[in-house]
N, C-alpha and C. Protein backbone atom coordinates (compact mmCIF):
# COMPACT_ATOMS: atom_id res chain seq x y z
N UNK A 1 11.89 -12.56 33.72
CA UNK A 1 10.94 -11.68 33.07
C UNK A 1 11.64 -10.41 32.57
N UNK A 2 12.47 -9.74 33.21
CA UNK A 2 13.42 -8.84 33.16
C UNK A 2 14.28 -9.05 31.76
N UNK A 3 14.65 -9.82 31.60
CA UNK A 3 15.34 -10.07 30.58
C UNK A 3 15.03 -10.50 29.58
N UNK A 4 13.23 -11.03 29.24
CA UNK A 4 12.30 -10.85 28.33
C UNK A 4 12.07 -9.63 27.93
N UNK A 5 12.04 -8.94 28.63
CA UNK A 5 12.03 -7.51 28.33
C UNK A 5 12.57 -6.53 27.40
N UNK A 6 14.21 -7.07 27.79
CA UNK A 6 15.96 -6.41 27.43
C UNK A 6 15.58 -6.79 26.11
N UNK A 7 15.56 -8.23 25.96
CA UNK A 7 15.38 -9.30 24.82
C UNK A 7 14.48 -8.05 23.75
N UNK A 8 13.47 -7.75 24.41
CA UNK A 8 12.71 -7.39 23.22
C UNK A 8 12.54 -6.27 22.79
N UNK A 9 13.24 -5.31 23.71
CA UNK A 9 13.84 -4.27 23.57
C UNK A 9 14.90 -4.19 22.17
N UNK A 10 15.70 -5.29 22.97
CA UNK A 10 17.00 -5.21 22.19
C UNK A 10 16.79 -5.16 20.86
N UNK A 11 15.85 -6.48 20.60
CA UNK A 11 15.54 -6.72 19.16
C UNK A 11 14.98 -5.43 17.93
N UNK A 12 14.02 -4.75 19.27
CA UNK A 12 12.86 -3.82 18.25
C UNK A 12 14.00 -2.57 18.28
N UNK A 13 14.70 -2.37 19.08
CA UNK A 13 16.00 -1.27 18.59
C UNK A 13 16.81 -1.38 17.76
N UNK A 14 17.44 -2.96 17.86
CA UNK A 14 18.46 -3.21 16.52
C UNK A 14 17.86 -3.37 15.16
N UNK A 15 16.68 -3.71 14.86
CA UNK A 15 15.66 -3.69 13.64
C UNK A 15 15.97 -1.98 13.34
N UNK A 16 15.17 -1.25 14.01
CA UNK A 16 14.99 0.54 14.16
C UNK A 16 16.99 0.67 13.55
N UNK A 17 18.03 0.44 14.41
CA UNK A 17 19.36 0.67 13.85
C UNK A 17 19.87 0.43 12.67
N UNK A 18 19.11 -1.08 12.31
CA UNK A 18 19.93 -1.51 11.15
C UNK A 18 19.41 -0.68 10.07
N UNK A 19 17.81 -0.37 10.33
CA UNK A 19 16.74 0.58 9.01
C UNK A 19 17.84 1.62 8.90
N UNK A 20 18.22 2.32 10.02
CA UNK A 20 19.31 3.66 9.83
C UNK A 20 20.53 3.42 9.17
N UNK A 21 21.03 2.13 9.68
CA UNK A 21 22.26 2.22 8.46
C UNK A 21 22.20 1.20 7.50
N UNK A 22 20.83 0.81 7.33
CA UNK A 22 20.65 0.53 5.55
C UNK A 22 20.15 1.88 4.65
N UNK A 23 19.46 2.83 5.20
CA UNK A 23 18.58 3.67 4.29
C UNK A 23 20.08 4.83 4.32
N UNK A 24 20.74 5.14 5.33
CA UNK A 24 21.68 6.11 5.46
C UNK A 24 22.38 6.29 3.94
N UNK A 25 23.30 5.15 3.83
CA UNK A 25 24.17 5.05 2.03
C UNK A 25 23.39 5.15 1.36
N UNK A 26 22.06 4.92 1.44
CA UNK A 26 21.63 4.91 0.11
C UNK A 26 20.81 6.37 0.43
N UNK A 27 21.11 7.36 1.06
CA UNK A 27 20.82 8.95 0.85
C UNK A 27 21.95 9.25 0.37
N UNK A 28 23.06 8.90 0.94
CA UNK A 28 24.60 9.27 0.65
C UNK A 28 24.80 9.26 -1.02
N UNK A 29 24.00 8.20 -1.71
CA UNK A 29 24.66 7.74 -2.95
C UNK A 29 23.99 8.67 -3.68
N UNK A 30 22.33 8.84 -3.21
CA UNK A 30 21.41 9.88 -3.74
C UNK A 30 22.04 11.81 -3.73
N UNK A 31 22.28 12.07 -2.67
CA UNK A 31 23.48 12.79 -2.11
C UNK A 31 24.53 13.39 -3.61
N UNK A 32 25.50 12.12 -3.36
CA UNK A 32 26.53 12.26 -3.99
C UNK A 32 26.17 12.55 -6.01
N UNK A 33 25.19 11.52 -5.92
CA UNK A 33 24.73 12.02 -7.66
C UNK A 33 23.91 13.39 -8.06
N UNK A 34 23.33 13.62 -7.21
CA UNK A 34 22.65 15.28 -7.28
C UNK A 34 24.02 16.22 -7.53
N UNK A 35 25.51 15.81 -7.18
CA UNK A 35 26.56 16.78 -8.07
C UNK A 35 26.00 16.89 -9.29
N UNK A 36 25.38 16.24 -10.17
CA UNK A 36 25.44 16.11 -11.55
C UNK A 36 24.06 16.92 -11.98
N UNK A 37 23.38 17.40 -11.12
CA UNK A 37 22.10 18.71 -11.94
C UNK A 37 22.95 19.69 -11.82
N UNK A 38 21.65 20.63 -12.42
CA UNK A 38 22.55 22.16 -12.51
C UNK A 38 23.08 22.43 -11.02
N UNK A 39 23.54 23.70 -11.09
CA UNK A 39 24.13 24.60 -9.71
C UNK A 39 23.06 25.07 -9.17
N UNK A 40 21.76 25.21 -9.61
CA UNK A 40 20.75 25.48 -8.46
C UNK A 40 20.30 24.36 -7.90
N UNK A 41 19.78 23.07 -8.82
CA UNK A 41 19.19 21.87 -8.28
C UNK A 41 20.31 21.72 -7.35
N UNK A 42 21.29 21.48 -7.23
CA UNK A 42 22.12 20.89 -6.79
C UNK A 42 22.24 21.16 -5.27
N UNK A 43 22.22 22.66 -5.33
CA UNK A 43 22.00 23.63 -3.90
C UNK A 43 20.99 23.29 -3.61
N UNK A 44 19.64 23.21 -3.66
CA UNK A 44 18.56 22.69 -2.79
C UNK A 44 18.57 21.34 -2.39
N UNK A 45 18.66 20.36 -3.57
CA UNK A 45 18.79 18.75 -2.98
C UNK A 45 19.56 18.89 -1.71
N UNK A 46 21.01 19.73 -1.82
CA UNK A 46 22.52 19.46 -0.99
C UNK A 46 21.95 19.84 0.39
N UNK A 47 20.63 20.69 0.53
CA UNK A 47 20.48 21.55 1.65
C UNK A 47 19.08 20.30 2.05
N UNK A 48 18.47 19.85 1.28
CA UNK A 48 17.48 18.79 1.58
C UNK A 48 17.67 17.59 2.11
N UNK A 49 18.64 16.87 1.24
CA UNK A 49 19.57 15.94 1.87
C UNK A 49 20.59 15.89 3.12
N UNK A 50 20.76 17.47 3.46
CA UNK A 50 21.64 17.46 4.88
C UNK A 50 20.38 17.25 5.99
N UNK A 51 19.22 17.76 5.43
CA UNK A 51 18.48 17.74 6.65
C UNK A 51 17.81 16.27 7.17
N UNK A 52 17.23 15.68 5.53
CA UNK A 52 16.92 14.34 5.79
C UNK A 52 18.11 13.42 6.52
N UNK A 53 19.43 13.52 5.92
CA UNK A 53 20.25 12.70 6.79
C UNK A 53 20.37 12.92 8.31
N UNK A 54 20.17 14.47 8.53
CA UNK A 54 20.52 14.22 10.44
C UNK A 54 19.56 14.27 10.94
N UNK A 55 18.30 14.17 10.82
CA UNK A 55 16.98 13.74 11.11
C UNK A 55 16.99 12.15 11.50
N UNK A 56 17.44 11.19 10.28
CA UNK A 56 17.50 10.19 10.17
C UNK A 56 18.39 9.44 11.16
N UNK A 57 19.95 10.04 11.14
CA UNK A 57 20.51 9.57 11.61
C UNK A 57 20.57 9.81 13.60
N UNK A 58 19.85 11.38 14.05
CA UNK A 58 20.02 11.74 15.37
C UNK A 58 18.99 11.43 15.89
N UNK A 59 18.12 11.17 15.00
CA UNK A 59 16.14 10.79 15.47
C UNK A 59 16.15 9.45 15.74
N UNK A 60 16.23 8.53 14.97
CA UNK A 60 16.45 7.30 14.75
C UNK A 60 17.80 6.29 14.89
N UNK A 61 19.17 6.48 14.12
CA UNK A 61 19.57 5.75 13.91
C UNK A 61 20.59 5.88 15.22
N UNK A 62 21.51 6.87 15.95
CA UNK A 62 21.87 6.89 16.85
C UNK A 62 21.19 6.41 18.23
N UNK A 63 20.23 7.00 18.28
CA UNK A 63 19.31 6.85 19.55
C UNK A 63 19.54 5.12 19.76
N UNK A 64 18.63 4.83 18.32
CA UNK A 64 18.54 3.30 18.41
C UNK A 64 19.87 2.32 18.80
N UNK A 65 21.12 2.26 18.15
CA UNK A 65 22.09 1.87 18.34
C UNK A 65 22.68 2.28 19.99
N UNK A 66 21.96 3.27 20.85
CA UNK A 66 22.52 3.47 22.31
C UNK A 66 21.61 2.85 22.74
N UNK A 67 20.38 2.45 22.86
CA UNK A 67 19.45 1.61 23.65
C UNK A 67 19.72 -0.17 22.68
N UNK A 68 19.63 -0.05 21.84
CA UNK A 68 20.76 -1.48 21.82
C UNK A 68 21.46 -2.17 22.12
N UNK A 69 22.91 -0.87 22.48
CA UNK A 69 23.76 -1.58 23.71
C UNK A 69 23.08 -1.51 24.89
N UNK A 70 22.53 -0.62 24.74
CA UNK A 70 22.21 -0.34 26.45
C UNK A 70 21.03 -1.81 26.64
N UNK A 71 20.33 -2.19 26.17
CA UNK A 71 19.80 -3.62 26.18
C UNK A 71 20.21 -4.52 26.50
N UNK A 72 21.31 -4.72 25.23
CA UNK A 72 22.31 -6.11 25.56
C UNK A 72 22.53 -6.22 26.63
N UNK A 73 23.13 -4.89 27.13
CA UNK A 73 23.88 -5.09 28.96
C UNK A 73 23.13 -5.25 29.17
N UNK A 74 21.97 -4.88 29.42
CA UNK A 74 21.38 -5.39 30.78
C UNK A 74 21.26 -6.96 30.42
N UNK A 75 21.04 -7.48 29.56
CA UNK A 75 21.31 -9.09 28.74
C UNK A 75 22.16 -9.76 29.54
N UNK A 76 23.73 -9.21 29.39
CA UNK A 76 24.79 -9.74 29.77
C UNK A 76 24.74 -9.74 31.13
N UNK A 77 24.13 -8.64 32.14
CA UNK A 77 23.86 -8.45 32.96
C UNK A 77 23.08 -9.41 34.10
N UNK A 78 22.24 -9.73 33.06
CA UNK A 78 21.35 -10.70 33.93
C UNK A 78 21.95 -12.11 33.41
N UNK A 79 22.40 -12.13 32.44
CA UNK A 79 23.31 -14.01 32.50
C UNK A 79 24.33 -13.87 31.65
N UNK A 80 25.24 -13.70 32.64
CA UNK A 80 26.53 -13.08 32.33
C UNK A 80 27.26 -14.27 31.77
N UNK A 81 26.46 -15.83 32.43
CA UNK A 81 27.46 -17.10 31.54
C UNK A 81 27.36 -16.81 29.98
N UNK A 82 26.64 -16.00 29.27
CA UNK A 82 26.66 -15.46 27.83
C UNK A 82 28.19 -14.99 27.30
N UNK A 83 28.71 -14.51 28.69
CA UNK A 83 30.26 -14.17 28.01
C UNK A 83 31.20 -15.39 27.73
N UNK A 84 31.25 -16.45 28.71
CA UNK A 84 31.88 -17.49 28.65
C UNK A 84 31.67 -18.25 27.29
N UNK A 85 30.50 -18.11 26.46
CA UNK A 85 30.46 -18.69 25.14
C UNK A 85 31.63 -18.26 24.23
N UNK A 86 32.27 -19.09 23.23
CA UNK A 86 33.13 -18.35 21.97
C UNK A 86 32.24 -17.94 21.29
N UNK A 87 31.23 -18.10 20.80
CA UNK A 87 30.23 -17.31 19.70
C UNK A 87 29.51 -16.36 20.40
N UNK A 88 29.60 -16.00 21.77
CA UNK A 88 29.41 -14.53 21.71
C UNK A 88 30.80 -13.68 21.67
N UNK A 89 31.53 -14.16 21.83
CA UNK A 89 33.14 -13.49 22.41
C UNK A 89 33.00 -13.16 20.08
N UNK A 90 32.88 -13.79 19.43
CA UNK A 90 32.48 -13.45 18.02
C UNK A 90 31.71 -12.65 17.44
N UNK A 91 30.70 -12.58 18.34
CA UNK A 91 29.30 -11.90 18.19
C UNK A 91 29.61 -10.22 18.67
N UNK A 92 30.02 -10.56 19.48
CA UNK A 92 30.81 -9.10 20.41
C UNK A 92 32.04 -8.47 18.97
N UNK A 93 32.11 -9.08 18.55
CA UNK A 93 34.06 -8.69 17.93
C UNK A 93 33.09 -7.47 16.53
N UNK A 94 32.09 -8.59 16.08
CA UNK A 94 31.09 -7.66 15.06
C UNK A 94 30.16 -6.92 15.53
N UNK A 95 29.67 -6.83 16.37
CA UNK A 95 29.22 -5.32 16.81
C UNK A 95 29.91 -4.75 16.90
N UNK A 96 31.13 -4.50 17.41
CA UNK A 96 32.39 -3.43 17.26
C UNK A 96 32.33 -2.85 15.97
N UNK A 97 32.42 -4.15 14.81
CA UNK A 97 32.49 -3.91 13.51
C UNK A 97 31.51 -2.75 13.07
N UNK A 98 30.17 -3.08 13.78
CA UNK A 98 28.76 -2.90 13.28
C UNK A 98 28.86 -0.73 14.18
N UNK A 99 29.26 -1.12 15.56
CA UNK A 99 29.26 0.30 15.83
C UNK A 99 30.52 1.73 15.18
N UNK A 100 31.65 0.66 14.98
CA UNK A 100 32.66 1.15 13.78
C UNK A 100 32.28 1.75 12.55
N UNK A 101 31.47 1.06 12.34
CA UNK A 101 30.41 1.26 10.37
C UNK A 101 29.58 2.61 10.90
N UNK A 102 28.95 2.45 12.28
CA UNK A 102 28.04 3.48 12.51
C UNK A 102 28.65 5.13 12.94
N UNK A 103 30.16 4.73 13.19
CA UNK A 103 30.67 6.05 13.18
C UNK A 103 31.60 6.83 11.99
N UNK A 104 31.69 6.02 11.22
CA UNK A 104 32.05 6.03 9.55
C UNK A 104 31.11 6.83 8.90
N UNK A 105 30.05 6.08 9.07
CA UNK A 105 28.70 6.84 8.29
C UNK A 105 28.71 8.11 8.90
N UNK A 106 28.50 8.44 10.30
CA UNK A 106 28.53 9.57 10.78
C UNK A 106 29.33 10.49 10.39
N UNK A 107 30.97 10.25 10.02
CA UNK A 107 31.48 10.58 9.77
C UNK A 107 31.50 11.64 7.98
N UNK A 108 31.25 10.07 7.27
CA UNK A 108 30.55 10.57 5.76
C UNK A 108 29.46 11.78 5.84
N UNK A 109 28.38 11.51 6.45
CA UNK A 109 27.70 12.68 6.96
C UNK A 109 27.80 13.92 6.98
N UNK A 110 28.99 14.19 7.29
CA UNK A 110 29.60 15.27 8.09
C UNK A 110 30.27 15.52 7.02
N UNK A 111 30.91 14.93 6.17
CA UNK A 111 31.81 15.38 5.07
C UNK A 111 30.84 15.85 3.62
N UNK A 112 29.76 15.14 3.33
CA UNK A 112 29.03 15.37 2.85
C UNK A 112 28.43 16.36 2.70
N UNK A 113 27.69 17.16 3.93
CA UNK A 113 27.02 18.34 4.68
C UNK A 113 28.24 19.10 4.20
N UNK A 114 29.10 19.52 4.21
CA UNK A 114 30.56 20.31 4.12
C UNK A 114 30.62 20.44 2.76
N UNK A 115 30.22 19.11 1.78
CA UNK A 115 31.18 19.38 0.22
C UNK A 115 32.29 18.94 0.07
N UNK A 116 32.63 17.87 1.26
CA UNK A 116 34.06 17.54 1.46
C UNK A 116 34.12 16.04 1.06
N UNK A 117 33.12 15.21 0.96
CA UNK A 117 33.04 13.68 0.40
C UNK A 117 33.58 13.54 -1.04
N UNK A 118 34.81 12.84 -0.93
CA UNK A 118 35.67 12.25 -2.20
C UNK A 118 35.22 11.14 -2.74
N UNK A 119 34.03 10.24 -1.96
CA UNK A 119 33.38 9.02 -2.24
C UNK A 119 32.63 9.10 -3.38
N UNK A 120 32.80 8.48 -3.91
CA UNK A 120 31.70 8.47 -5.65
C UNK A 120 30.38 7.13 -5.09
N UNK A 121 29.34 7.64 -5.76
CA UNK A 121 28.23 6.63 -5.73
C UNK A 121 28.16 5.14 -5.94
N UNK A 122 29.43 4.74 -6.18
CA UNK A 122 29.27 3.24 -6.51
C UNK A 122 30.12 2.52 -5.53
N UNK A 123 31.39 3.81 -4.61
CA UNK A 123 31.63 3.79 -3.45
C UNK A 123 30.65 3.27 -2.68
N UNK A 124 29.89 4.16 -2.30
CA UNK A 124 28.77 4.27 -1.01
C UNK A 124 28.40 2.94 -1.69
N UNK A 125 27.99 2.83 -2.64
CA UNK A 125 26.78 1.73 -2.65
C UNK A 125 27.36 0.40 -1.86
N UNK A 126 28.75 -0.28 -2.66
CA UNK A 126 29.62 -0.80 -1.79
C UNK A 126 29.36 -0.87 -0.03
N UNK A 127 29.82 0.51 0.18
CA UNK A 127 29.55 1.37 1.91
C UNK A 127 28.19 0.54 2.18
N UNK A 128 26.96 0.66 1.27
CA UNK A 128 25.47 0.21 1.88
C UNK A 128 25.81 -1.04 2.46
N UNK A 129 26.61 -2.08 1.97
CA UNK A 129 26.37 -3.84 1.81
C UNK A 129 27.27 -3.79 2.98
N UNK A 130 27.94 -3.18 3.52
CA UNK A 130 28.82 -3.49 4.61
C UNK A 130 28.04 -3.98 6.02
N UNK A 131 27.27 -3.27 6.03
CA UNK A 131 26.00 -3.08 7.38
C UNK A 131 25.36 -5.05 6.83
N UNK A 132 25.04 -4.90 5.78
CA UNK A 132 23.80 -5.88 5.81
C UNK A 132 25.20 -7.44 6.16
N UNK A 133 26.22 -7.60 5.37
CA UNK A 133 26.86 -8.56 5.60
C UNK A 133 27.30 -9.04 7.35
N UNK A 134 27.01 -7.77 8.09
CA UNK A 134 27.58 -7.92 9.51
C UNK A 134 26.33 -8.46 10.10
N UNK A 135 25.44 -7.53 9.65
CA UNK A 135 23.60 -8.10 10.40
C UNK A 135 24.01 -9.88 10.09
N UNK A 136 24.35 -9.84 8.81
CA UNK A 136 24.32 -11.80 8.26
C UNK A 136 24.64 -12.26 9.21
N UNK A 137 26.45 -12.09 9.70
CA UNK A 137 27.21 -12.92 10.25
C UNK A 137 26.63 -12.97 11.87
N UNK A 138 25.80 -11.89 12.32
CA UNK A 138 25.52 -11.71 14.23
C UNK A 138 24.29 -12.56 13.73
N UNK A 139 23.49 -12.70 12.84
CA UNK A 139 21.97 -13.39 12.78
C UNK A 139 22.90 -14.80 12.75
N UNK A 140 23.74 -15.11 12.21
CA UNK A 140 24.26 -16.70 12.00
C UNK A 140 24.50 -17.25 13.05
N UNK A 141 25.18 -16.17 14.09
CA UNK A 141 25.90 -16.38 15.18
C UNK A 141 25.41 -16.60 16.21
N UNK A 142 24.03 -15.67 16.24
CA UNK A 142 23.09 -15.88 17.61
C UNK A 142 22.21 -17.34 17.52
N UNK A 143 21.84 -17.83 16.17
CA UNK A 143 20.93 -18.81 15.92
C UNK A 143 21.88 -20.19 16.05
N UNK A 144 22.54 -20.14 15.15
CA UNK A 144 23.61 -21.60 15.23
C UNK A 144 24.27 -21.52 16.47
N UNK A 145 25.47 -20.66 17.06
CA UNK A 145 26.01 -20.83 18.40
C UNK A 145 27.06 -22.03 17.71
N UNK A 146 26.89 -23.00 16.47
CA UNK A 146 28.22 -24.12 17.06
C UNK A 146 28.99 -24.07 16.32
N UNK A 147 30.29 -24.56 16.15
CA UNK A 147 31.69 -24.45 15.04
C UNK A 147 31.26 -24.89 14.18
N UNK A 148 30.37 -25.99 13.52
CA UNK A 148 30.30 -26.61 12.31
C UNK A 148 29.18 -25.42 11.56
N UNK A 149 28.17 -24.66 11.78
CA UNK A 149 27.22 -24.03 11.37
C UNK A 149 27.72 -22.29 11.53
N UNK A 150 28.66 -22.72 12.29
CA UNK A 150 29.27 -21.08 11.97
C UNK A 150 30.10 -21.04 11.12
N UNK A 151 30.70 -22.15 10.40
CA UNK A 151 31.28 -22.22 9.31
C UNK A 151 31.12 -22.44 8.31
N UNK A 152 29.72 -23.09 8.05
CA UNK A 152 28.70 -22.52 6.97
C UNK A 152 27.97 -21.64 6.89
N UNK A 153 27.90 -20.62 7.76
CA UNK A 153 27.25 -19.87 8.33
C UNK A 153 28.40 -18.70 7.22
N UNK A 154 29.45 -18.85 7.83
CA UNK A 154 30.60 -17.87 7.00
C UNK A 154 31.19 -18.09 5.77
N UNK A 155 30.42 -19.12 5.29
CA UNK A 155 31.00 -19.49 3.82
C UNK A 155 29.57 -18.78 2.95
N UNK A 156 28.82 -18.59 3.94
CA UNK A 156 27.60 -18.36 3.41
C UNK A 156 27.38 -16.58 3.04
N UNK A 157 28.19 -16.52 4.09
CA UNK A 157 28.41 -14.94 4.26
C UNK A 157 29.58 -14.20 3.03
N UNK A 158 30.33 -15.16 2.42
CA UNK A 158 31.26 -14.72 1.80
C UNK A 158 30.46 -14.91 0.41
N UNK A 159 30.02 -16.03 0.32
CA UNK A 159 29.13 -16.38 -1.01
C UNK A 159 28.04 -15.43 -1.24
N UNK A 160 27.47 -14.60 0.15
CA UNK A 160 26.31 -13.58 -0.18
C UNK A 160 27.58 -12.26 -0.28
N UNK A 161 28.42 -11.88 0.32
CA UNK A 161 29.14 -10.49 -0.27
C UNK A 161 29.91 -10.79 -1.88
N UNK A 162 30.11 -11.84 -2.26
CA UNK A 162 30.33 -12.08 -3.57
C UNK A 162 28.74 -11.60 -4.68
N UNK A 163 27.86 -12.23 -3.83
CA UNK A 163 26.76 -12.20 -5.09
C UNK A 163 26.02 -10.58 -5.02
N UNK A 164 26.58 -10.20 -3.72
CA UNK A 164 26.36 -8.17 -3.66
C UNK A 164 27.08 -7.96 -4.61
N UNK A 165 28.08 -8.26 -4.89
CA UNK A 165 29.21 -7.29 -6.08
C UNK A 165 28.56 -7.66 -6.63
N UNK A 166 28.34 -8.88 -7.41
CA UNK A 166 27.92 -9.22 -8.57
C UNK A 166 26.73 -8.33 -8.90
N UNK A 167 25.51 -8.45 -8.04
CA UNK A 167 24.35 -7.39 -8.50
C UNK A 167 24.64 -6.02 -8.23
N UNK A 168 25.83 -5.73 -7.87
CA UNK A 168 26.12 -4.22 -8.28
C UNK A 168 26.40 -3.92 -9.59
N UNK A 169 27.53 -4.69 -9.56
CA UNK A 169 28.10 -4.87 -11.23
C UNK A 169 26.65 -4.81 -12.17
N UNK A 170 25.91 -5.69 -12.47
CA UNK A 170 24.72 -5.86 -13.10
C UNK A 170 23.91 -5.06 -13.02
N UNK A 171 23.52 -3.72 -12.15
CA UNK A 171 22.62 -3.30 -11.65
C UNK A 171 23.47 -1.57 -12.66
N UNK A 172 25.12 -1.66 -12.40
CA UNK A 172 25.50 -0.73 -13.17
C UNK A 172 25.52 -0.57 -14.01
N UNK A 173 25.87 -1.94 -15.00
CA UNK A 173 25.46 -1.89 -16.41
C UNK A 173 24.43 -1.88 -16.68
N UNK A 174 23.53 -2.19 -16.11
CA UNK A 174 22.01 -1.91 -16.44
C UNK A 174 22.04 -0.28 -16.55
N UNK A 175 22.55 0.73 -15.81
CA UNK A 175 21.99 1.86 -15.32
C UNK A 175 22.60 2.55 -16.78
N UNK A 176 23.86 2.22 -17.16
CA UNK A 176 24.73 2.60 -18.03
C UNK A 176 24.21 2.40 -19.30
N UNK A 177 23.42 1.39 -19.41
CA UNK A 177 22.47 1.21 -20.94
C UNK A 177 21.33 1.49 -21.15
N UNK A 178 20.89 2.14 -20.01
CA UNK A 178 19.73 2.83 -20.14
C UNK A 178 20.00 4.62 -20.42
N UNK A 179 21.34 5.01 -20.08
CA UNK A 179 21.94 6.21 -20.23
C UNK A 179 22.03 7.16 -19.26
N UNK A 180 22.33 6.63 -18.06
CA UNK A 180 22.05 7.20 -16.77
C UNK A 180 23.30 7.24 -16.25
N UNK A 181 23.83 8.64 -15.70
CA UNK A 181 25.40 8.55 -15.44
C UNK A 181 25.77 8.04 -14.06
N UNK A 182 26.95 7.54 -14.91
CA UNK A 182 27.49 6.65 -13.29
C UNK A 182 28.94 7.03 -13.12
N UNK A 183 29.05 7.23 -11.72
CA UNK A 183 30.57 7.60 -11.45
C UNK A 183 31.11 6.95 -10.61
């Protein structure tokens, strides 16, 4: 019962985490294009946008990502034969990935707030798809569990970060022929 619990914990926190570092880049990108109004707009968005981001990120997206792990363990905790699997010993390698991404962003954050972000908007946007391709590969990983479906599982994953570029690409030229600046 205990671990029905963790379970559903875990879940309704990592949903709450991933919202934080999907919506995060895409303030960042919002962020980064407000360089381009005047010198007053620019100063209020810059001071609006610092606040929405650490709201977002210390309210929500941190919190969530520490009761996440803190879930899992107790997960692993209560049936620890979960480690002996190779597709969690996989599953484990991308959350690293996934808490790595989450101190990056933090990081951007912080450079941002400063005036110090060298990242251009089509950067970040890039930055956004990183999060969702890792969610792919741990959703593939927890459901299939076997070598033959984790390897369509990852062909699947490469074929969806291919077709992200692609609707970036498309999504820029779109923005570019409508006359909307892109950097």
């Amino acid at each position: 019962m205990l671990y029905l619990y963790a379970k559903s914990v875990h879940i309704i926190f990592m949903v709450c985490w991933m919202a934080g570092l999907f919506y995060m880049p895409r303030l960042f990108v919002y962020h980064t294009e407000a360089k381009h109004k005047s010198r007053d707009e620019y100063r209020v968005l810059h001071e609006q946008f610092i606040v929405m981001e650490r709201r977002l990120w210390w309210v929500i997206a941190t919190p969530a990502m520490y009761i996440t792990i803190s879930s899992a363990l107790v997960m692993l905790y209560l049936s620890p034969g979960f480690l002996s699997q190779p597709w969690m010993h996989i599953k484990l390698a991308f959350v690293v990935c996934l808490i790595a991404y989450h101190f990056k962003t933090q990081h951007l954050m912080h450079l941002l707030a400063k005036g110090q972000s060298r990242w251009k908007s089509a950067h970040l946007r890039l930055w956004n798809e990183v999060s969702t391709i890792i969610l792919f590969a741990i959703v593939f990983l927890v459901i299939f569990r076997s070598a033959v479906d984790w390897v369509f599982g990852v062909l699947s994953l490469v074929g969806l970060a291919v077709l992200l570029m692609v609707l970036i690409k498309v999504y820029k030229r779109y923005r570019k022929s409508k006359g909307e600046r892109i950097d």
